[in-house]
C-alpha atoms as a PDB file:
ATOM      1  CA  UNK A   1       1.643  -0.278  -0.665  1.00  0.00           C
ATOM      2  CA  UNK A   2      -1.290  -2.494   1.331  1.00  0.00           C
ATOM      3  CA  UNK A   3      -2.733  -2.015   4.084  1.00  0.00           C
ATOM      4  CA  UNK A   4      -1.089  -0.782   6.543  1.00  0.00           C
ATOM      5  CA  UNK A   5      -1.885   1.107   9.982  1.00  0.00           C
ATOM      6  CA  UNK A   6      -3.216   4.309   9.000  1.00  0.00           C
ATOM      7  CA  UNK A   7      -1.200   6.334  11.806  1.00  0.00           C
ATOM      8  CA  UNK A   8       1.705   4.454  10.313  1.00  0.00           C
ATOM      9  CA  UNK A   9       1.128   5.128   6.298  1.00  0.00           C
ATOM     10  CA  UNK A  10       0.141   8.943   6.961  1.00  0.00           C
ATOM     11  CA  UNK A  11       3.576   9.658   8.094  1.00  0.00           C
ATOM     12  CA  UNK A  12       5.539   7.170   6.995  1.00  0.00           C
ATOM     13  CA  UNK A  13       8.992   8.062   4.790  1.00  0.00           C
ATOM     14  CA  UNK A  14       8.555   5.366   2.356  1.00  0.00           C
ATOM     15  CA  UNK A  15      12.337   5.681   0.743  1.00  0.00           C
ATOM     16  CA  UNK A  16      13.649   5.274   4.256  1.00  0.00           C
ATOM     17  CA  UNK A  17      11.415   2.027   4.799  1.00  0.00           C
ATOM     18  CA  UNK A  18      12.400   0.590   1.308  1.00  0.00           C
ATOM     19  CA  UNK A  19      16.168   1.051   2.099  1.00  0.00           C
ATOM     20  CA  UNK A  20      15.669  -0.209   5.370  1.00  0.00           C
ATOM     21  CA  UNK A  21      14.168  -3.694   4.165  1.00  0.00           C
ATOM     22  CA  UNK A  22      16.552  -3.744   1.256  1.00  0.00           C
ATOM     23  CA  UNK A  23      19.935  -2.918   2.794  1.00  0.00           C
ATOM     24  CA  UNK A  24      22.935  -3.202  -0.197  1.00  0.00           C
ATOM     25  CA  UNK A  25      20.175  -2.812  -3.057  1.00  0.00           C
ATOM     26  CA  UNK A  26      20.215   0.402  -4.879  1.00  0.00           C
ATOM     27  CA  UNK A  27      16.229   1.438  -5.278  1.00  0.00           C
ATOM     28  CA  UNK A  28      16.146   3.536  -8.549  1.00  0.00           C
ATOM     29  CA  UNK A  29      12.376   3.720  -8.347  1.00  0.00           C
ATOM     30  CA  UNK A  30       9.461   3.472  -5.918  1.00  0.00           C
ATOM     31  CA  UNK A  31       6.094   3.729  -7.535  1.00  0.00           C
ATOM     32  CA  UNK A  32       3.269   3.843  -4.453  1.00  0.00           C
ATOM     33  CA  UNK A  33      -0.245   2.670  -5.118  1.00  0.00           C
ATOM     34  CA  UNK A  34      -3.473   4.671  -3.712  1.00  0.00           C
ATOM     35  CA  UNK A  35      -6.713   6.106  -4.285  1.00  0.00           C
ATOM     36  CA  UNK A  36      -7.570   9.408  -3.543  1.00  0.00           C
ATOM     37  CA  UNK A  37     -10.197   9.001  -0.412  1.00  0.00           C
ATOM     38  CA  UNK A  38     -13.316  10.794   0.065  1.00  0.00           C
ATOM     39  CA  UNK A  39     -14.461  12.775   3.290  1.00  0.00           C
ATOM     40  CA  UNK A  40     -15.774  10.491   5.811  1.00  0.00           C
ATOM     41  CA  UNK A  41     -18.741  11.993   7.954  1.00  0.00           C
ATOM     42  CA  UNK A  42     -16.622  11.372  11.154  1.00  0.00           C
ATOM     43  CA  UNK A  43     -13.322  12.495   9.000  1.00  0.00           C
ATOM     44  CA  UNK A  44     -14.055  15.179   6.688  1.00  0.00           C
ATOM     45  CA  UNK A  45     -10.531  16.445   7.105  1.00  0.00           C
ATOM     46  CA  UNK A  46      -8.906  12.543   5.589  1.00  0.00           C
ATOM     47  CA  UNK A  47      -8.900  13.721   1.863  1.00  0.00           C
ATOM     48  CA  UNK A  48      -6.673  17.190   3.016  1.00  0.00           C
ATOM     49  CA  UNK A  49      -4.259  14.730   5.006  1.00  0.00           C
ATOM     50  CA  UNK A  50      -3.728  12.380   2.049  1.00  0.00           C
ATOM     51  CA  UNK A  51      -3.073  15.025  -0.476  1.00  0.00           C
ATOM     52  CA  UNK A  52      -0.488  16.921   1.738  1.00  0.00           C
ATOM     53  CA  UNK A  53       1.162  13.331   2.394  1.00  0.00           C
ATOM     54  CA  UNK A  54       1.051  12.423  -1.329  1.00  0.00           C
ATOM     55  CA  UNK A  55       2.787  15.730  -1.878  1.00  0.00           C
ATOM     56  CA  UNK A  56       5.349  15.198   0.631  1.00  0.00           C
ATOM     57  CA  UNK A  57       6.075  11.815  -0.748  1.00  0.00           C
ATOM     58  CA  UNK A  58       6.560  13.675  -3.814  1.00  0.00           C
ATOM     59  CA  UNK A  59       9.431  15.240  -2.801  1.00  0.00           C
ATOM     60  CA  UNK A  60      11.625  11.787  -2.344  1.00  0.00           C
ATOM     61  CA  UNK A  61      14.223  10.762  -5.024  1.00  0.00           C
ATOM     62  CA  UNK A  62      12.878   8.337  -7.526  1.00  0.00           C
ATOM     63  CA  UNK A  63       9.285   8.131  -6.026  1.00  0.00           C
ATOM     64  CA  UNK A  64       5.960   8.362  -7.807  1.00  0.00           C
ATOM     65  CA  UNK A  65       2.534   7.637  -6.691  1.00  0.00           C
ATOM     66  CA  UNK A  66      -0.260   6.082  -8.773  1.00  0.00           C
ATOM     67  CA  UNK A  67      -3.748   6.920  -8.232  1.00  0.00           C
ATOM     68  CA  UNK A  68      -7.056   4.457  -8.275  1.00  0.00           C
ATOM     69  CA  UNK A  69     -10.095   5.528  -7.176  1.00  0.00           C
ATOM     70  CA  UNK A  70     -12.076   5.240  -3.994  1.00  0.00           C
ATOM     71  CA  UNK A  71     -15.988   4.188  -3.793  1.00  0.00           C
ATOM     72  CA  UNK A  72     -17.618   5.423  -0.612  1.00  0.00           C
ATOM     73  CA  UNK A  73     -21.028   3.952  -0.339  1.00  0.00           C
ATOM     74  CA  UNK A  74     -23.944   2.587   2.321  1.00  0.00           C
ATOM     75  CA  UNK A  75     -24.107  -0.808   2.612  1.00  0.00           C
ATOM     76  CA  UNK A  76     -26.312  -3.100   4.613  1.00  0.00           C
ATOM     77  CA  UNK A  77     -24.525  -5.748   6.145  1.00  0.00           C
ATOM     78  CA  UNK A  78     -25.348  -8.678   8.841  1.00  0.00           C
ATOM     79  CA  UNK A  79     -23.998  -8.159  12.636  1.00  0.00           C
ATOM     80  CA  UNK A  80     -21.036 -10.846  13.451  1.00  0.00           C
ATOM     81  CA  UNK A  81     -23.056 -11.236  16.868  1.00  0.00           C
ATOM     82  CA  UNK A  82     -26.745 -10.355  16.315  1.00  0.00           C
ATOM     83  CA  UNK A  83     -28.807  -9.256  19.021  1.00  0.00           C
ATOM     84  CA  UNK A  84     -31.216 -11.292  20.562  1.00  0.00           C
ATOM     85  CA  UNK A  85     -33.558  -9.284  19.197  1.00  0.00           C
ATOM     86  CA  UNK A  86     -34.094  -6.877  16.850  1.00  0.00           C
ATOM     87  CA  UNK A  87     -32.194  -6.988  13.236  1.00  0.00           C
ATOM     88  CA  UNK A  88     -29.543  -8.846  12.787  1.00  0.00           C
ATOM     89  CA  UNK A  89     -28.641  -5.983   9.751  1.00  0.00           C
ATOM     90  CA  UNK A  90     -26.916  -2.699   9.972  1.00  0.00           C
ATOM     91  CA  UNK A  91     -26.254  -0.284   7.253  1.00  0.00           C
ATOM     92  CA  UNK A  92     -22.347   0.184   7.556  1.00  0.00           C
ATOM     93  CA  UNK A  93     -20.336   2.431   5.039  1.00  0.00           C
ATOM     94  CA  UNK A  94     -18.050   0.358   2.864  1.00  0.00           C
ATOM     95  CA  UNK A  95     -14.691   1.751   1.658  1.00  0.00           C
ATOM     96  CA  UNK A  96     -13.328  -0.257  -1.877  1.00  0.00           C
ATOM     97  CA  UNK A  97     -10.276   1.076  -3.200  1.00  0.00           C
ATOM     98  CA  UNK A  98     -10.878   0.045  -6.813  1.00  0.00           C
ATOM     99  CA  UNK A  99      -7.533  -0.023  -9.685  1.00  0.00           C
ATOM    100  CA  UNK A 100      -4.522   0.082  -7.328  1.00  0.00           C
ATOM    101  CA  UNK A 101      -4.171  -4.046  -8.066  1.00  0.00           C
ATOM    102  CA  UNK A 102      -4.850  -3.747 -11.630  1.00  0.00           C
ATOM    103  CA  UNK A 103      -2.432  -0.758 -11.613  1.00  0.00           C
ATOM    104  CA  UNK A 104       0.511  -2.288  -9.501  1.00  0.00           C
ATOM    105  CA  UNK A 105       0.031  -5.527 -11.956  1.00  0.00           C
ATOM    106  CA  UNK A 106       0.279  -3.566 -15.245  1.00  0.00           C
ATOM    107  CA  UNK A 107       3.404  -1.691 -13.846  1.00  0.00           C
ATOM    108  CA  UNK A 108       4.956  -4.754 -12.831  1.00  0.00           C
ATOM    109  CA  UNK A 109       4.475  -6.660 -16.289  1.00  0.00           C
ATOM    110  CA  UNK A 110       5.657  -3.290 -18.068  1.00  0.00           C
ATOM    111  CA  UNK A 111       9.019  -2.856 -16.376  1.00  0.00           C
ATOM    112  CA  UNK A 112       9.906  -6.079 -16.660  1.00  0.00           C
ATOM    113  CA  UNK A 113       9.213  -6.793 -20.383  1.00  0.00           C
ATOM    114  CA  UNK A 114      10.477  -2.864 -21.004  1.00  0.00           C
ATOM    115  CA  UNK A 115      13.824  -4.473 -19.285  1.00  0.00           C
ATOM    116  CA  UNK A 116      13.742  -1.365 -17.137  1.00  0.00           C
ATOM    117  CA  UNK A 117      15.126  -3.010 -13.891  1.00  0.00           C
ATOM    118  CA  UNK A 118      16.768  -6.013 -12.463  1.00  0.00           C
ATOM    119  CA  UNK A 119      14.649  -6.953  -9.973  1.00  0.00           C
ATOM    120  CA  UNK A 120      10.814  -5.931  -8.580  1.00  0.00           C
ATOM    121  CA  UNK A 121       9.783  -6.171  -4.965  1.00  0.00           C
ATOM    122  CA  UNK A 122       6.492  -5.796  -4.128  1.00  0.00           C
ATOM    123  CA  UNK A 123       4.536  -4.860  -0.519  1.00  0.00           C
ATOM    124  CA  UNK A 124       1.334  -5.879  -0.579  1.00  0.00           C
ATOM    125  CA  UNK A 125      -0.968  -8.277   0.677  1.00  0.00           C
ATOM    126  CA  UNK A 126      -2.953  -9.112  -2.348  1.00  0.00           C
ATOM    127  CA  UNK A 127      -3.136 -12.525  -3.788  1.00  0.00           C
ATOM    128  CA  UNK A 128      -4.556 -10.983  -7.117  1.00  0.00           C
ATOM    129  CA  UNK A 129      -0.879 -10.202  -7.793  1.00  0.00           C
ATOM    130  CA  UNK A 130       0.824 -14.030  -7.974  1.00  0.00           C
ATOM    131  CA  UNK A 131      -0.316 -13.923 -11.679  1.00  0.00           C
ATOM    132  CA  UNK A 132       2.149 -11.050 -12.695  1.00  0.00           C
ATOM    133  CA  UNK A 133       4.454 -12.111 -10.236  1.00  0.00           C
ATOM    134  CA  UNK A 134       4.965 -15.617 -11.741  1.00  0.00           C
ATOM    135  CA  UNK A 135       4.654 -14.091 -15.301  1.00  0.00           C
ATOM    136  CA  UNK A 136       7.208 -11.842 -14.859  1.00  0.00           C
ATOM    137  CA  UNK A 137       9.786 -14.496 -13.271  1.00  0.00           C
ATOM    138  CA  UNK A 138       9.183 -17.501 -15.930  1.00  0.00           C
ATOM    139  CA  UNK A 139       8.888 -15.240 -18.700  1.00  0.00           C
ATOM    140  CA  UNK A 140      11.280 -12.541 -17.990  1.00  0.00           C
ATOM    141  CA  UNK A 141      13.517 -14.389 -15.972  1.00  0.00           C
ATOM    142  CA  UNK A 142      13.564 -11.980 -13.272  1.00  0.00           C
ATOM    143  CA  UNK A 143      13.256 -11.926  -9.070  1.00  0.00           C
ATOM    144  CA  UNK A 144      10.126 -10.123  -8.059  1.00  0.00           C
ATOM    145  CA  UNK A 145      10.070 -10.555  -3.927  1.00  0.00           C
ATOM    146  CA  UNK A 146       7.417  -9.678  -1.658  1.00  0.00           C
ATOM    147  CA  UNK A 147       7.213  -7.546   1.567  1.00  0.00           C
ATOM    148  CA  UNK A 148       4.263  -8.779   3.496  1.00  0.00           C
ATOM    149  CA  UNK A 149       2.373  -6.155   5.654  1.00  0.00           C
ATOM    150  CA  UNK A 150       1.716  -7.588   9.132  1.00  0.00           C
ATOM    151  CA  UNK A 151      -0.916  -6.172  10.367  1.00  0.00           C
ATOM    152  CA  UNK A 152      -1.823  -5.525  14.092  1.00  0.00           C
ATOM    153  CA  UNK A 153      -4.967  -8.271  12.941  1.00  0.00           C
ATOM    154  CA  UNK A 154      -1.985 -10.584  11.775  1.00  0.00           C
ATOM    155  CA  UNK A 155      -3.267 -10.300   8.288  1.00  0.00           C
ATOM    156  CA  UNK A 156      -0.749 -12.640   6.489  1.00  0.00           C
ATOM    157  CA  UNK A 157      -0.513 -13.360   2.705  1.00  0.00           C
ATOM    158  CA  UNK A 158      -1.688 -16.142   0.564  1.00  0.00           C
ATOM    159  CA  UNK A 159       0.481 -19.005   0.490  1.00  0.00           C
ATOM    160  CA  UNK A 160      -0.144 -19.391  -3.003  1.00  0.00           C
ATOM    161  CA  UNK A 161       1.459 -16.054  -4.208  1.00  0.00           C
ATOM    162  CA  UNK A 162       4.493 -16.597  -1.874  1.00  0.00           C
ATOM    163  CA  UNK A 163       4.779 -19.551  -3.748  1.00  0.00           C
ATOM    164  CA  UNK A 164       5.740 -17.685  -6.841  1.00  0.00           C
ATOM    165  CA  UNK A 165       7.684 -14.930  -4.926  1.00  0.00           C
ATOM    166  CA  UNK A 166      11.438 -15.437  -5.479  1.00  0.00           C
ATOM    167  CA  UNK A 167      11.633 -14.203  -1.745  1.00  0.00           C
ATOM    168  CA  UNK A 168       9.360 -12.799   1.152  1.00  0.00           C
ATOM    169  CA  UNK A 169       9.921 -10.910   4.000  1.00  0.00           C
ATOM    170  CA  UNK A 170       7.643  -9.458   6.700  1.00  0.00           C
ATOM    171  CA  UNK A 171       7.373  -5.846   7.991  1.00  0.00           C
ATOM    172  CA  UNK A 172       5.593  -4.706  11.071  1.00  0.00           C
ATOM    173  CA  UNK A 173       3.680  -1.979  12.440  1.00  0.00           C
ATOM    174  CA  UNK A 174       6.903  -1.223  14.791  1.00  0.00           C
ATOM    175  CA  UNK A 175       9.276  -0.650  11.526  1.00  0.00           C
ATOM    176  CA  UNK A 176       6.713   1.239   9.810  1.00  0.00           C
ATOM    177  CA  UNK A 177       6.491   3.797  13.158  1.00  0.00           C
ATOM    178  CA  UNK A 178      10.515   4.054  12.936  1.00  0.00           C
ATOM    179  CA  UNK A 179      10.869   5.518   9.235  1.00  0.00           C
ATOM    180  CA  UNK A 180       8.090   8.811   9.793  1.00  0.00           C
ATOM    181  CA  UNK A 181       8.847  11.442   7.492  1.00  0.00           C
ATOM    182  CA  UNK A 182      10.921  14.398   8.349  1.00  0.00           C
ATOM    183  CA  UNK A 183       8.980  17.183  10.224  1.00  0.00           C
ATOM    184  CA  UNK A 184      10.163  19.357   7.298  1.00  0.00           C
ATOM    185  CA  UNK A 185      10.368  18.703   3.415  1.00  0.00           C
ATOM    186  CA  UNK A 186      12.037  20.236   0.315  1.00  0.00           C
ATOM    187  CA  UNK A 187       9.945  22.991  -0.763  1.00  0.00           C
ATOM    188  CA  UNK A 188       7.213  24.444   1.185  1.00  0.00           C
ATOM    189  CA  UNK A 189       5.868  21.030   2.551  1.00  0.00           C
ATOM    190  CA  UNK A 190       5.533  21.034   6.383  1.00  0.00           C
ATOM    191  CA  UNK A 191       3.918  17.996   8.153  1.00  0.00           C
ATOM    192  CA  UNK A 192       0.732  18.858  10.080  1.00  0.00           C
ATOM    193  CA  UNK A 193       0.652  19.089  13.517  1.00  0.00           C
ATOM    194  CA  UNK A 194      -1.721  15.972  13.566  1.00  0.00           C
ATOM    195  CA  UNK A 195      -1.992  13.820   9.856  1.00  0.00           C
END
């Protein structure tokens, strides 16, 4: 998974949203894409929320998440309006999550030469992914399609990898807020009064 609202990926039930886009398909597997984040001086508490989330996802038929890593660092960066005066530089910390492309890419190409499913659909908004995606339909003969994370920026995805998708379809912030997790999980899971 890209992208997507933070509010709406912390508590989002992400079997519900997959059966919800793909009404009539049977999902045997759902394999989510992440790095572990760091603390973040104004949210030390972020790395607690993601691990009790990945655990709750954990409990979901058929899903399994996929870890890359994240690289926290100070960065100095121009202003998109400078000031009149002073420098048109601040030092900003950047967040790069590193793998999860490389990671959905190699999962992709594996299934489908392994012949382990029919069809792949993908949500994501990265264009480093029409390679796989076009390898995996001319080579392997098989659909891959592509959910396409609106954003509240309207963040769309590159024409050229839709080119290669054997469908596309767009999710919004709004469906994302209507598929939360249950307030209670299998096992001793409980969502957090605030995630």
């Amino acid at each position: 998974m890209d992208r997507v609202s933070s509010e709406a990926k912390d508590t989002l039930d992400i079997r519900a949203l997959c059966e919800g886009l793909l009404p009539g398909h049977r999902i045997n597997r759902i394999r989510y894409f992440t790095a572990k984040v760091s603390a973040r001086p104004f949210d030390p508490a972020q790395p607690a929320r993601q691990e009790a989330y990945l655990r709750a996802i954990q409990t979901l038929p058929g899903v399994r998440f996929h870890l890359g890593h994240d690289l926290l660092h100070a960065v100095r960066m121009p202003l998109a309006v400078p000031p009149p005066s002073g420098s048109p530089m601040v030092r900003v910390l950047k967040s790069e999550e590193k793998a999860s492309a490389v990671n959905i890419a190699a999962s992709l190409l594996l299934d489908a030469f392994k012949a382990d499913s029919e069809q792949a659909v993908i949500l994501s908004n990265d264009s480093d992914l029409k390679t796989p995606i076009e390898l995996v339909r001319h080579e392997r003969k098989l659909p891959v399609g592509v959910i396409l994370p609106i954003s509240r920026s309207g963040r769309r995805a590159s024409q050229e990898r839709m080119a290669v998708a054997t469908f596309q379809k767009p999710i919004r912030d709004n469906l994302l807020a209507r598929r939360p997790l249950p307030q209670t999980l299998a096992g001793p899971i409980h969502k957090p009064a605030q995630w």
